[in-house]
C-alpha atoms as a PDB file:
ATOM      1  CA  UNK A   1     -13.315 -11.819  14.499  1.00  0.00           C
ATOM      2  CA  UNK A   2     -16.673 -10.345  13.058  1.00  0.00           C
ATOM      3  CA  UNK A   3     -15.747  -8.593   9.608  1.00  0.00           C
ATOM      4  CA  UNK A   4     -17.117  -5.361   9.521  1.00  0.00           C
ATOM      5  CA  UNK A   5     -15.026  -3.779   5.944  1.00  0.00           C
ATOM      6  CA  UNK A   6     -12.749  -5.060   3.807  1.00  0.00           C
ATOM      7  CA  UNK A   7     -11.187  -3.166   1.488  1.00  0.00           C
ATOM      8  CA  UNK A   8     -10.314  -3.956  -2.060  1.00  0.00           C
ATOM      9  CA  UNK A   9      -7.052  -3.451  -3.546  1.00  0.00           C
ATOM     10  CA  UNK A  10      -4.878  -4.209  -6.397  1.00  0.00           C
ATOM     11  CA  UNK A  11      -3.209  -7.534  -4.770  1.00  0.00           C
ATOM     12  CA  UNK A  12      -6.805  -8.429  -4.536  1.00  0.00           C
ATOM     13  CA  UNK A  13      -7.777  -7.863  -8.311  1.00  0.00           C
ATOM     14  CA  UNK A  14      -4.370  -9.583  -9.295  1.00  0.00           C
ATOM     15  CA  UNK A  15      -5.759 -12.672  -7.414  1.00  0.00           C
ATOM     16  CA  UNK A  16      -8.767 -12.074  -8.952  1.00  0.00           C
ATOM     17  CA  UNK A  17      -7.428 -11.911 -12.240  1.00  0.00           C
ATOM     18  CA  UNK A  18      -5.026 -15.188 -11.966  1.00  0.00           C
ATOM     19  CA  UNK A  19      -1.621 -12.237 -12.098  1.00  0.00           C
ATOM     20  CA  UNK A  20      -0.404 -12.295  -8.164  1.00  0.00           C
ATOM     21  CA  UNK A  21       2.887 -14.318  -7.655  1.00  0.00           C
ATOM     22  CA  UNK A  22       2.055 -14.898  -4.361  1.00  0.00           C
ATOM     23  CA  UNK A  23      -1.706 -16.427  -5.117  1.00  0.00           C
ATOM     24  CA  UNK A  24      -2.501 -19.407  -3.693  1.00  0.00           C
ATOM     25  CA  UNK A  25      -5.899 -21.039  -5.247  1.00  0.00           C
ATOM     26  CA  UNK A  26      -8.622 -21.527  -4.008  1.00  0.00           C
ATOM     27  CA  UNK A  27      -9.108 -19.039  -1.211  1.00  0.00           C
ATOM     28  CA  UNK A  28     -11.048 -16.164   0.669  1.00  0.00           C
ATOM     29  CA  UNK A  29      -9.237 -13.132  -0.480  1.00  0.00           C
ATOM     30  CA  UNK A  30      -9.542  -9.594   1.505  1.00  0.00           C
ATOM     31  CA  UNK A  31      -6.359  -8.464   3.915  1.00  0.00           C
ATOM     32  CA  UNK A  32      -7.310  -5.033   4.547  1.00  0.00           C
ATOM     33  CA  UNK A  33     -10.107  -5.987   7.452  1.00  0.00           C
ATOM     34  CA  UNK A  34     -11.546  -4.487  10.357  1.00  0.00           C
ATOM     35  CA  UNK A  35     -14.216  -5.471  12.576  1.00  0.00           C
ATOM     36  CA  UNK A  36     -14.622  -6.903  16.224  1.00  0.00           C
ATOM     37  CA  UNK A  37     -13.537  -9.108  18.477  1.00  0.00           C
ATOM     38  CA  UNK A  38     -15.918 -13.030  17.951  1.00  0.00           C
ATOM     39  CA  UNK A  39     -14.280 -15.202  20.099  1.00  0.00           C
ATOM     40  CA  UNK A  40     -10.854 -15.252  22.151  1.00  0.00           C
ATOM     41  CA  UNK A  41      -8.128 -17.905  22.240  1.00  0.00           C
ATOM     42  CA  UNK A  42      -7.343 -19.395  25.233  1.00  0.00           C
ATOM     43  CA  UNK A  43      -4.747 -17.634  26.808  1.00  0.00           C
ATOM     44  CA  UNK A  44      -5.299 -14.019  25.186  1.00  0.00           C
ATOM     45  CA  UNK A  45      -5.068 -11.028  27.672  1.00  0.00           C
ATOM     46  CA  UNK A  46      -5.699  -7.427  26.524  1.00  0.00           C
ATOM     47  CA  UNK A  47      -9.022  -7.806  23.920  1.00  0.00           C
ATOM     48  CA  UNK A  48     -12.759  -8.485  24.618  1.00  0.00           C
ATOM     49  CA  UNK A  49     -15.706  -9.552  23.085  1.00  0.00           C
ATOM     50  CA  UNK A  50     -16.897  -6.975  20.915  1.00  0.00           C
ATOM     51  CA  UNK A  51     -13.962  -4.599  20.633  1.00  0.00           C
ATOM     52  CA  UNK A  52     -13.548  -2.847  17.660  1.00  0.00           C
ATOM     53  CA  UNK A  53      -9.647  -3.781  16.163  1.00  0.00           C
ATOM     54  CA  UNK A  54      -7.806  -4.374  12.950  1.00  0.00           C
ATOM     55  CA  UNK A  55      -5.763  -7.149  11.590  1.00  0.00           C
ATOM     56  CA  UNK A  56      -2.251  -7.057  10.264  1.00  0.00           C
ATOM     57  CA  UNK A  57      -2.265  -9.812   7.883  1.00  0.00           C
ATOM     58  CA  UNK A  58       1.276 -10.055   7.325  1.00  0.00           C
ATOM     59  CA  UNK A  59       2.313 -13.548   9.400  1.00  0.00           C
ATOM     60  CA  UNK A  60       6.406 -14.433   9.814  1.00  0.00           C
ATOM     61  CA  UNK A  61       7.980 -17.824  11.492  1.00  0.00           C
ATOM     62  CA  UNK A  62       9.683 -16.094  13.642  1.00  0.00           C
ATOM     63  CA  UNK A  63      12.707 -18.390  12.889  1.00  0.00           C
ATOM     64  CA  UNK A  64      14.313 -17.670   9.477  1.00  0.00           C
ATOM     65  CA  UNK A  65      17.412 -15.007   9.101  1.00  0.00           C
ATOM     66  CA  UNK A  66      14.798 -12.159   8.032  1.00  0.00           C
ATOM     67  CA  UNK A  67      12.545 -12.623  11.083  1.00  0.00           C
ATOM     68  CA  UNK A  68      15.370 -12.542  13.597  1.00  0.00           C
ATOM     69  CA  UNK A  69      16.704  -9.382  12.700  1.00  0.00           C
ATOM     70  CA  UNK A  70      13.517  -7.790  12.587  1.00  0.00           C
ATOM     71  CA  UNK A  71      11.654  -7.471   9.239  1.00  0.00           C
ATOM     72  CA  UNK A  72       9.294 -10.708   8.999  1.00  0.00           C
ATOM     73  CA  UNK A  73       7.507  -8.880   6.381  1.00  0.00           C
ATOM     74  CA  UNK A  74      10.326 -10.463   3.967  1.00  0.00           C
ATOM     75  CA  UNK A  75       9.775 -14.235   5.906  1.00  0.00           C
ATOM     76  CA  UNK A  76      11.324 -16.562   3.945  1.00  0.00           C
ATOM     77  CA  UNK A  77       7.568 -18.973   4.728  1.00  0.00           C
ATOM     78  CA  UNK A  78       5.971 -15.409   5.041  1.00  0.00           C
ATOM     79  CA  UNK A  79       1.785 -15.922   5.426  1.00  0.00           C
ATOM     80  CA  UNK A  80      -0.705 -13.840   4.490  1.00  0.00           C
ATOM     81  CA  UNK A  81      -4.013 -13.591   5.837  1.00  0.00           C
ATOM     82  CA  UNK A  82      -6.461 -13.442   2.439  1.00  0.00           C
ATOM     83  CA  UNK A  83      -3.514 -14.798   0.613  1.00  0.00           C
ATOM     84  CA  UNK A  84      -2.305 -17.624   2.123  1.00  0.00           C
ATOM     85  CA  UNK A  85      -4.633 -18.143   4.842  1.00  0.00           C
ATOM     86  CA  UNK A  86      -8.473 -17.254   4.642  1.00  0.00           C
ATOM     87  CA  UNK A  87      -8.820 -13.489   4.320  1.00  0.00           C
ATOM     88  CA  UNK A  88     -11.431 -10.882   5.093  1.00  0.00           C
ATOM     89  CA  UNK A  89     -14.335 -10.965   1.627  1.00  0.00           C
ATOM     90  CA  UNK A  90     -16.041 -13.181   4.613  1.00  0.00           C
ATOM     91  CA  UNK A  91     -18.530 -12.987   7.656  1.00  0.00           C
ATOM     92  CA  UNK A  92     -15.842 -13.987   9.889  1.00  0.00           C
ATOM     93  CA  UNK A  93     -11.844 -14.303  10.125  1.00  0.00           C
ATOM     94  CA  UNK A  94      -9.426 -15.991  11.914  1.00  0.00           C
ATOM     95  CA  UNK A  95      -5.926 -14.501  13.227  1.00  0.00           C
ATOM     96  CA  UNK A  96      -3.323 -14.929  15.665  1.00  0.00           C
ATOM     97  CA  UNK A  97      -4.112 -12.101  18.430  1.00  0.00           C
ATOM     98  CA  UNK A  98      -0.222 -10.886  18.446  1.00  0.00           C
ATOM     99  CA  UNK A  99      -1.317  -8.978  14.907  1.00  0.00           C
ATOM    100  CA  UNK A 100      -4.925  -7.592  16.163  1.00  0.00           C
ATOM    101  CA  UNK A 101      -4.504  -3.805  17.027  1.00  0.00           C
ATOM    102  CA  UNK A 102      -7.148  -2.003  18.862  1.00  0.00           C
ATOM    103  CA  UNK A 103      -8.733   0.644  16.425  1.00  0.00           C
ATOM    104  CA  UNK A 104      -9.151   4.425  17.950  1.00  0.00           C
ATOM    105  CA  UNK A 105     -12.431   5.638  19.593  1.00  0.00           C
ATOM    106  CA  UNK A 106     -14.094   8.097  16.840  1.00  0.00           C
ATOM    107  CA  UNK A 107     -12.973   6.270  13.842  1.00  0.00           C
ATOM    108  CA  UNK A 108     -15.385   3.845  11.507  1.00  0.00           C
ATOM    109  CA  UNK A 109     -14.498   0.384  10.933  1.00  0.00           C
ATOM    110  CA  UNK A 110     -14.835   1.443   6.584  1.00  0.00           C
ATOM    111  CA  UNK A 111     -11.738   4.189   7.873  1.00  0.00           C
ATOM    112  CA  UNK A 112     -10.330   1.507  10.026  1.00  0.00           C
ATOM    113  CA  UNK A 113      -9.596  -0.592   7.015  1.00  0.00           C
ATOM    114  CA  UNK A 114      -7.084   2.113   5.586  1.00  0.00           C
ATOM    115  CA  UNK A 115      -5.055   1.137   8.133  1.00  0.00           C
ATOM    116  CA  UNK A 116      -3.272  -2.050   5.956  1.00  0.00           C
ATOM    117  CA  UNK A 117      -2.765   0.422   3.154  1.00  0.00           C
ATOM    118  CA  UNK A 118      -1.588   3.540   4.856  1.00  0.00           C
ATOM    119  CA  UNK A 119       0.850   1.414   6.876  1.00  0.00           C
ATOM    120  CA  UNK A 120       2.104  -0.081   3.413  1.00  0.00           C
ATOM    121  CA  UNK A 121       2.523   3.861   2.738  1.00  0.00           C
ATOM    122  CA  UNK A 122       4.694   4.278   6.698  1.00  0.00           C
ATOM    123  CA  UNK A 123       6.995   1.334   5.938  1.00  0.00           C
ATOM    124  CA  UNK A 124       7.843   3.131   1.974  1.00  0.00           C
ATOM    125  CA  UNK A 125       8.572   6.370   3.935  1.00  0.00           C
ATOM    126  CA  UNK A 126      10.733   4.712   6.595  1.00  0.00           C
ATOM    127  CA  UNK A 127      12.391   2.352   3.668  1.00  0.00           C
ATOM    128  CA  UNK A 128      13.063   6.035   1.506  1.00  0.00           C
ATOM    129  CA  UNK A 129      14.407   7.816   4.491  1.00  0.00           C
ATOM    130  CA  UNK A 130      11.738  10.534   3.683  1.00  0.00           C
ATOM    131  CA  UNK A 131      11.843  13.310   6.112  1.00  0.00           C
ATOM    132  CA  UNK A 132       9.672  16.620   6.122  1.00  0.00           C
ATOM    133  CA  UNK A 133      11.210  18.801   3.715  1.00  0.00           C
ATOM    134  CA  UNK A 134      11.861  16.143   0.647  1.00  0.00           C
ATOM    135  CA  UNK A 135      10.380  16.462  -2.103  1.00  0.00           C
ATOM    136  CA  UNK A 136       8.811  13.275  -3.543  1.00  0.00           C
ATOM    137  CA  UNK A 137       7.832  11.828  -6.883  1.00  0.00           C
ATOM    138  CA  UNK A 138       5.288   9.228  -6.777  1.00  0.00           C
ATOM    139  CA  UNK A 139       4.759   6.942  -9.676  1.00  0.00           C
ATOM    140  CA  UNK A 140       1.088   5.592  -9.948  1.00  0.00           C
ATOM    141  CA  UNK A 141      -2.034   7.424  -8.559  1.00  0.00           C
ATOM    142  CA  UNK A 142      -3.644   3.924  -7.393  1.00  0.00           C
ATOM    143  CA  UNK A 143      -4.407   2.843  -3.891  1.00  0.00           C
ATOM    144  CA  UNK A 144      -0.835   2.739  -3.148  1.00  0.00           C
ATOM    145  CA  UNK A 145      -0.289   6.248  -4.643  1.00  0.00           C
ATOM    146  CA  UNK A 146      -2.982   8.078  -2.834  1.00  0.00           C
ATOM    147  CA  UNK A 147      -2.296   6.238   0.486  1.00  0.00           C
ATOM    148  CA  UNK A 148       1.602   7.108  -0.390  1.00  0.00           C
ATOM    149  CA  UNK A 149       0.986  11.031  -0.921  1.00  0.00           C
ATOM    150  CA  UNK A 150      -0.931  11.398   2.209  1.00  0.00           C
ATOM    151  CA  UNK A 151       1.696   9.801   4.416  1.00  0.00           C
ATOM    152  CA  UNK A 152       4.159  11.741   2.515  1.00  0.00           C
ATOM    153  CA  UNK A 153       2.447  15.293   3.500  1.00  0.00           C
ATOM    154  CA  UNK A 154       1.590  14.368   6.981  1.00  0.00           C
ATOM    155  CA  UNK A 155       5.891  13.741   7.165  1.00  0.00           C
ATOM    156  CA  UNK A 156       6.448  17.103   5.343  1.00  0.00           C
ATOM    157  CA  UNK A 157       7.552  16.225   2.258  1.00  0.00           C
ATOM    158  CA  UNK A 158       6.030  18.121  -1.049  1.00  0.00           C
ATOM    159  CA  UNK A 159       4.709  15.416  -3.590  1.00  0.00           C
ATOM    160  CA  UNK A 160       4.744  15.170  -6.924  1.00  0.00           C
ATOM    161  CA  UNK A 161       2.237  12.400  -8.610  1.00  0.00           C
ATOM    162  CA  UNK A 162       2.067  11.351 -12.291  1.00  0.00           C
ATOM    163  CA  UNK A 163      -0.123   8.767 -13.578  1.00  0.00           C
ATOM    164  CA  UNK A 164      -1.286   7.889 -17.228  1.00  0.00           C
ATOM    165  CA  UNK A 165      -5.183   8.174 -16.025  1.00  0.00           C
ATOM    166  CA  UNK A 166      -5.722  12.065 -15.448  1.00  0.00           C
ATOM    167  CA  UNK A 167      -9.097  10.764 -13.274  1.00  0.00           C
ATOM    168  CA  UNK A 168      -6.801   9.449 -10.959  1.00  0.00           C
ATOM    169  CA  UNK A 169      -4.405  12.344 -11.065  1.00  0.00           C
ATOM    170  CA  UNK A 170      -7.334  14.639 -10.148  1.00  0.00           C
ATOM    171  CA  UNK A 171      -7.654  13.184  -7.027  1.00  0.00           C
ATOM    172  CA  UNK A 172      -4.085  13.206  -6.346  1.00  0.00           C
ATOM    173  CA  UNK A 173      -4.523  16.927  -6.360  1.00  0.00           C
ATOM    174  CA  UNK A 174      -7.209  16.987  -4.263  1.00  0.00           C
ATOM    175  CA  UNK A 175      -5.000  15.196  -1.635  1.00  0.00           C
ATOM    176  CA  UNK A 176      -2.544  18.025  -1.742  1.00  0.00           C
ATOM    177  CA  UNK A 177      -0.218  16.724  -4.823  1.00  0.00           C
ATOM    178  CA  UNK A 178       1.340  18.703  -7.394  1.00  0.00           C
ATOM    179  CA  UNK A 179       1.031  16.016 -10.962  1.00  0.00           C
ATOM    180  CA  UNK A 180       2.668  15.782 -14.139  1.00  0.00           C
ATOM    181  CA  UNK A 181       1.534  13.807 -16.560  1.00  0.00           C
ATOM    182  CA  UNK A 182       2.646  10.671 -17.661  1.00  0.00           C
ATOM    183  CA  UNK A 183       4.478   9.848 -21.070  1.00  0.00           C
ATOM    184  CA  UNK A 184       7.211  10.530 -22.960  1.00  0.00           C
ATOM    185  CA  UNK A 185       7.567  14.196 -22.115  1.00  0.00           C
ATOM    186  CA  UNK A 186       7.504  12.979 -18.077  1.00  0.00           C
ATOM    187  CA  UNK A 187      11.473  12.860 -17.915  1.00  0.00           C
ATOM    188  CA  UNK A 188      11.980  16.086 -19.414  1.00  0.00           C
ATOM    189  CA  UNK A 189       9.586  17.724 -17.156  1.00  0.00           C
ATOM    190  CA  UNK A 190      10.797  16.700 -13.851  1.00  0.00           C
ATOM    191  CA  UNK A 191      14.130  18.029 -15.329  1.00  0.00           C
ATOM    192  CA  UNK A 192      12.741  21.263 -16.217  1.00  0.00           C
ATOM    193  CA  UNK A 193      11.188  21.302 -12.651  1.00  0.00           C
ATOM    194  CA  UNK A 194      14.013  20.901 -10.640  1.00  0.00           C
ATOM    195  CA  UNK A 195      16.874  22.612 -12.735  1.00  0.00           C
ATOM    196  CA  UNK A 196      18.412  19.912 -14.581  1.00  0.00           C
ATOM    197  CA  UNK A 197      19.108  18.086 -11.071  1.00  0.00           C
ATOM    198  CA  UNK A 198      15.671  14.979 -10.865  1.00  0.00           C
ATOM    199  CA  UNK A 199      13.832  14.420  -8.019  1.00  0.00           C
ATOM    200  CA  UNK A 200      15.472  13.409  -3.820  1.00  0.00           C
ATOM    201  CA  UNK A 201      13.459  10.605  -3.838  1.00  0.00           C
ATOM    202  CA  UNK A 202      11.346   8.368  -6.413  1.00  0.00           C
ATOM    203  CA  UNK A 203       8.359   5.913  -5.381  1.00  0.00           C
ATOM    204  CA  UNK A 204       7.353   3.345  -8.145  1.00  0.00           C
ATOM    205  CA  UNK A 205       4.004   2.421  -7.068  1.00  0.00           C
ATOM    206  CA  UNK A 206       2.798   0.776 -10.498  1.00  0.00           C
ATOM    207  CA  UNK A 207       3.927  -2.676 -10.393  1.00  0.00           C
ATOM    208  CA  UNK A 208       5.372  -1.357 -14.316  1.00  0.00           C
ATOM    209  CA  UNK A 209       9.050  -2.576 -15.627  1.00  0.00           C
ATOM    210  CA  UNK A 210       9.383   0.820 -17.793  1.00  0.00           C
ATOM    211  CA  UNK A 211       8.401   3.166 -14.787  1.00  0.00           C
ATOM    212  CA  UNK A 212      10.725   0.997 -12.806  1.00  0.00           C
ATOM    213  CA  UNK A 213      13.666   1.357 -14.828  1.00  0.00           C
ATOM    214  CA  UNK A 214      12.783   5.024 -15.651  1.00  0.00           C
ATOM    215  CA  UNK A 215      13.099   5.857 -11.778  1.00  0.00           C
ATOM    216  CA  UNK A 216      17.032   5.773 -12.272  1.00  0.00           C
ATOM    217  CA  UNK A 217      16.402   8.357 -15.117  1.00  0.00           C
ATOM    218  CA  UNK A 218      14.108  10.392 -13.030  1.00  0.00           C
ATOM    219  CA  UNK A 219      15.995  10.588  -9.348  1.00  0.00           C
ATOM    220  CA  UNK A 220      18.804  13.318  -8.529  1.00  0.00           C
ATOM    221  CA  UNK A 221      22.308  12.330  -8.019  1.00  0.00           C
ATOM    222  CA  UNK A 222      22.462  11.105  -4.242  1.00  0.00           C
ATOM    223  CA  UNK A 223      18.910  10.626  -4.549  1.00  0.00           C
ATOM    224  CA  UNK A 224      16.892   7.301  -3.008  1.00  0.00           C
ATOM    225  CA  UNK A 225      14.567   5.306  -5.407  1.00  0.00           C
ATOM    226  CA  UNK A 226      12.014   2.841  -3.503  1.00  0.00           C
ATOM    227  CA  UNK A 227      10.116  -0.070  -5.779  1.00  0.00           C
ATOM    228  CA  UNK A 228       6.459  -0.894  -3.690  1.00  0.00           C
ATOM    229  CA  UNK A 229       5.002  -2.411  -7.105  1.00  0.00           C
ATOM    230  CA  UNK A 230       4.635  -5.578  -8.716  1.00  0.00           C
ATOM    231  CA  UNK A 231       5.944  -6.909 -11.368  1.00  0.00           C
ATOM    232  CA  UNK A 232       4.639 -10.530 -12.666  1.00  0.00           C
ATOM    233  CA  UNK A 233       7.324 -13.363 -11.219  1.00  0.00           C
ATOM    234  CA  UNK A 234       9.927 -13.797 -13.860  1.00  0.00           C
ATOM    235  CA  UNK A 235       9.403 -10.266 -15.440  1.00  0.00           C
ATOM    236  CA  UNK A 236      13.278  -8.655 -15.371  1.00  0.00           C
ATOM    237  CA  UNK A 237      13.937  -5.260 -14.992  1.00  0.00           C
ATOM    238  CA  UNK A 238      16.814  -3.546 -16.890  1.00  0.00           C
ATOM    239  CA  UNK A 239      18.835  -0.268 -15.066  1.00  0.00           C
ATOM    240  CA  UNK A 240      21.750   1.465 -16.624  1.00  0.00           C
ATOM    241  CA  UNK A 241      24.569  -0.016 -14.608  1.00  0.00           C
ATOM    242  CA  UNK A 242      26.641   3.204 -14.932  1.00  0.00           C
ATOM    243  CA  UNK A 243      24.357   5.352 -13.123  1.00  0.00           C
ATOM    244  CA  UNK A 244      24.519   3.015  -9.739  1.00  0.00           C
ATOM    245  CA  UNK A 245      27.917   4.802  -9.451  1.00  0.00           C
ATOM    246  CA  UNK A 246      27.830   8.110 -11.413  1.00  0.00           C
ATOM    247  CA  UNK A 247      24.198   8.927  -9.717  1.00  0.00           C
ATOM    248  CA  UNK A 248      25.551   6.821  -6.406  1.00  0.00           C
ATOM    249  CA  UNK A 249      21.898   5.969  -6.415  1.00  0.00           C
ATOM    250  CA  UNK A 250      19.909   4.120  -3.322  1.00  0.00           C
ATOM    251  CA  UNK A 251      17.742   1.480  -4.574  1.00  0.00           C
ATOM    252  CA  UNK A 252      15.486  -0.370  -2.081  1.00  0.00           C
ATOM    253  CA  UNK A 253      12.805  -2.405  -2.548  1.00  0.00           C
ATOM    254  CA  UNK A 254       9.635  -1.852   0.113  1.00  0.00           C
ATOM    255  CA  UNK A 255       7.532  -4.962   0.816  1.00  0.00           C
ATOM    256  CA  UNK A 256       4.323  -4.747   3.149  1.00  0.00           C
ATOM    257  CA  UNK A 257       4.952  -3.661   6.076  1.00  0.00           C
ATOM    258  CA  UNK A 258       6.315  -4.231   9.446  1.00  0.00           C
ATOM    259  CA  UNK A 259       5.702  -2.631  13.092  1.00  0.00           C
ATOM    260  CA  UNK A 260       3.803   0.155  11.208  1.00  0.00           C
ATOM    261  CA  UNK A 261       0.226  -0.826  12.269  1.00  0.00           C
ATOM    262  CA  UNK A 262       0.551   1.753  15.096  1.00  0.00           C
ATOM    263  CA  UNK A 263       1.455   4.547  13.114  1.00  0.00           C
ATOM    264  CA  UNK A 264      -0.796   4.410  10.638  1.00  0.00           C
ATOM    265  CA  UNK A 265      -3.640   3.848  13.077  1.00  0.00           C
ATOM    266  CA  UNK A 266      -2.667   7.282  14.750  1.00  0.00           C
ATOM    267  CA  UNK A 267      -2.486   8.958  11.446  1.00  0.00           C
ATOM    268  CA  UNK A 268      -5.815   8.146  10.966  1.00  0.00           C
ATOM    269  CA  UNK A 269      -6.961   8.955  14.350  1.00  0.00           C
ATOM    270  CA  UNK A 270      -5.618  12.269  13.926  1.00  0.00           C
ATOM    271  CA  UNK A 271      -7.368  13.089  10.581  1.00  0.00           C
ATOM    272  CA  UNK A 272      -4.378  14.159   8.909  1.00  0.00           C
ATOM    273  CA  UNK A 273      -5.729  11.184   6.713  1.00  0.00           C
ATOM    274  CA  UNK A 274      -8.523  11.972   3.666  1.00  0.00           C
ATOM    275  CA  UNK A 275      -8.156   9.018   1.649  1.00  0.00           C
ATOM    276  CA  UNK A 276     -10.523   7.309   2.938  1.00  0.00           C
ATOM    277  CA  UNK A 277     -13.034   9.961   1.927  1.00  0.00           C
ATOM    278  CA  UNK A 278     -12.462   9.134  -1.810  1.00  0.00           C
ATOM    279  CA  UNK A 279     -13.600   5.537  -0.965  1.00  0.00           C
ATOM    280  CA  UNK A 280     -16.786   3.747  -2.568  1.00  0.00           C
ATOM    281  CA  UNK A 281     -18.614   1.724  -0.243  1.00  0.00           C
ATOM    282  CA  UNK A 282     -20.418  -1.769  -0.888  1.00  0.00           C
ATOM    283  CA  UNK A 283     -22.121  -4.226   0.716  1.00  0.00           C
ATOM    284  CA  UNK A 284     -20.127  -7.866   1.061  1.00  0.00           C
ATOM    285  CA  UNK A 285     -22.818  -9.717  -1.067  1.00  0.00           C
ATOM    286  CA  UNK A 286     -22.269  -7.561  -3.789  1.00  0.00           C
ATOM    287  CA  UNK A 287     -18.506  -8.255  -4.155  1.00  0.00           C
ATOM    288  CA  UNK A 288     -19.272 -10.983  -7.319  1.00  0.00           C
ATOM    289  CA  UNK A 289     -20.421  -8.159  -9.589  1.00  0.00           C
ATOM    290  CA  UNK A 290     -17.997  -5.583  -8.026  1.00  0.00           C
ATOM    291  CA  UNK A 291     -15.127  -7.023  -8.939  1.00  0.00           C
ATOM    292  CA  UNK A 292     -16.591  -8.141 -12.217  1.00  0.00           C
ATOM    293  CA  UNK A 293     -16.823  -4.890 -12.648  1.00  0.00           C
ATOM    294  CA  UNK A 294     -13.487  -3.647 -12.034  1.00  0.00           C
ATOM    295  CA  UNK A 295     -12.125  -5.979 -13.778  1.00  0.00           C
ATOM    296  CA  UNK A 296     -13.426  -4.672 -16.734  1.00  0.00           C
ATOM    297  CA  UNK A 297     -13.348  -1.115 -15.979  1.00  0.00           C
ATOM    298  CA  UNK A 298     -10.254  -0.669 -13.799  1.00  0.00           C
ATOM    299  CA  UNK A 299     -11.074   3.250 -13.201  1.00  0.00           C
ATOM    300  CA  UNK A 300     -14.688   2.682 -12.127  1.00  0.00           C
ATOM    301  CA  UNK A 301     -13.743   3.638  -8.617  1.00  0.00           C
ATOM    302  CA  UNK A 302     -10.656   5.060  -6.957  1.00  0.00           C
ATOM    303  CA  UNK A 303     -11.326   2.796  -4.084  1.00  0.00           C
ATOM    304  CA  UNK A 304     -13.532   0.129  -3.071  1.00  0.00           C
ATOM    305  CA  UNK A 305     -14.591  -1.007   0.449  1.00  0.00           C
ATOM    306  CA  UNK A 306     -16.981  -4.072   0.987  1.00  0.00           C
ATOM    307  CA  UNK A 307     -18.870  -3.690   4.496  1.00  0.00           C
ATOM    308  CA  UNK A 308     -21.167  -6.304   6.087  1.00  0.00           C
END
């Protein structure tokens, strides 16, 4: 496959920065790729030279206990492409063509790339339960944040963001998100906004042990909390034990994604997707100093896209 865009995000900057668990050195990082069809397998019906698609990087055996019932996004030898295998900050990628979707007439290859992210957003929804009507609290405005809240709205839900970085909660609102700040005042103001009861449903999209354990603090009674970030391997994270039965709380953990490619894909067809819009564009070649860059200024841009 030609590589057309790539986008950046924070598993990428992790790997950059020596913090991802899963990082395996030294390799071609870059999982959120689109671009068009090189070459063909032997054997592989239903693409053709030139044909614009998108990969889904996430790669299962097929064998293990998660696989067969369904969710190889949690294989136990789970393989990802710019993680495991070389990824898409490259002129060309190789990937099996069982995870190459076709991407929608009318939409760019730099929008084509939201597709990894936005279906991260599809499998958080499905793992939450969220239905239109909920209203959400998402914790972190990053790449996963903005990608979660407009998911969210497209399902219904009303969304709440907070985020320590008001930059970041500024776009949030221009997304369609109500925000509250961040901080030690955050608990008593979801509180205040929902009458003493806490929020349906709680997304930790940080990758932060404090917001995760604050979540149980922050969720109604009955209410679902889902963890998408990540926390350094070994890190523990500490939750009032009482409050798993007093709260009768739903805790699930959201990894990747899994037969979501297709949804987010339409979503993004449709338009009812703008976070691509808030994306900063670069070419490939200049992806030494980019990252250089964010990696000293972590705000610099809300989202980065390398194109070739």
């Amino acid at each position: 496959m030609a590589v057309g865009a790539t986008g950046v995000c924070a598993g990428d900057m992790y790997f950059y920065l020596g913090k991802n668990p899963y990082a395996v050195y030294p390799q071609i990082c870059g999982h959120e790729i689109a671009g068009s069809v090189a070459e063909l397998g032997a054997g592989v019906d239903g693409l053709e030279i030139g044909a614009a698609v998108v990969v889904e990087p996430f790669l299962g055996c097929g064998t293990c206990y998660p696989c067969r019932i369904g969710k190889s996004n949690c294989c136990a030898k789970l393989e990802i492409i710019g993680i495991h295998r070389p990824g898409g900050f490259a002129e060309y990628v190789v990937a099996p063509a069982s995870h190459i979707h076709r991407v929608p007439d009318g939409i760019s290859l730099a929008t084509a790339s939201f597709a990894e992210p936005i279906a991260i957003a599809v499998q958080v929804c499905r793992r939450g339960m969220v239905t239109a009507g909920d209203e959400v609290l998402v914790l972190g405005c990053g790449p996963i944040g903005l990608a979660l809240i407009e998911v969210l709205r497209s399902k219904g839900a009303t969304v709440i963001a907070t985020d320590i970085a008001e930059d970041r909660m500024s776009v949030a609102r221009t997304l369609g998100a109500k925000t509250i700040a961040a901080g030690p005042g955050l608990a008593q103001a979801v509180l205040e906004h929902t009458n003493g009861e806490g929020m349906p449903v709680v997304i930790e999209a940080t990758g932060n042990a404090q917001a995760m354990e604050q979540s149980v603090e922050l969720v109604a009674s009955g209410g679902r909390v889902v963890i998408v970030g990540l926390v350094k391997q070994g890190v523990q994270v500490a939750l009032p034990g009482l409050d798993f039965t007093r709260k009768e709380l739903t805790i699930v953990g959201s990894r990747a994604s899994v037969n979501c490619f297709p949804e987010a894909l339409e979503l993004l067809a449709s338009g009812a997707i703008r976070y691509p819009h808030v994306a900063t564009t670069f070419d490939l070649w200049q992806a030494p100093a980019v990252f250089a860059d964010l990696a000293t200024h972590p705000g610099a841009v809300h989202k980065a896209v390398l194109l070739r």
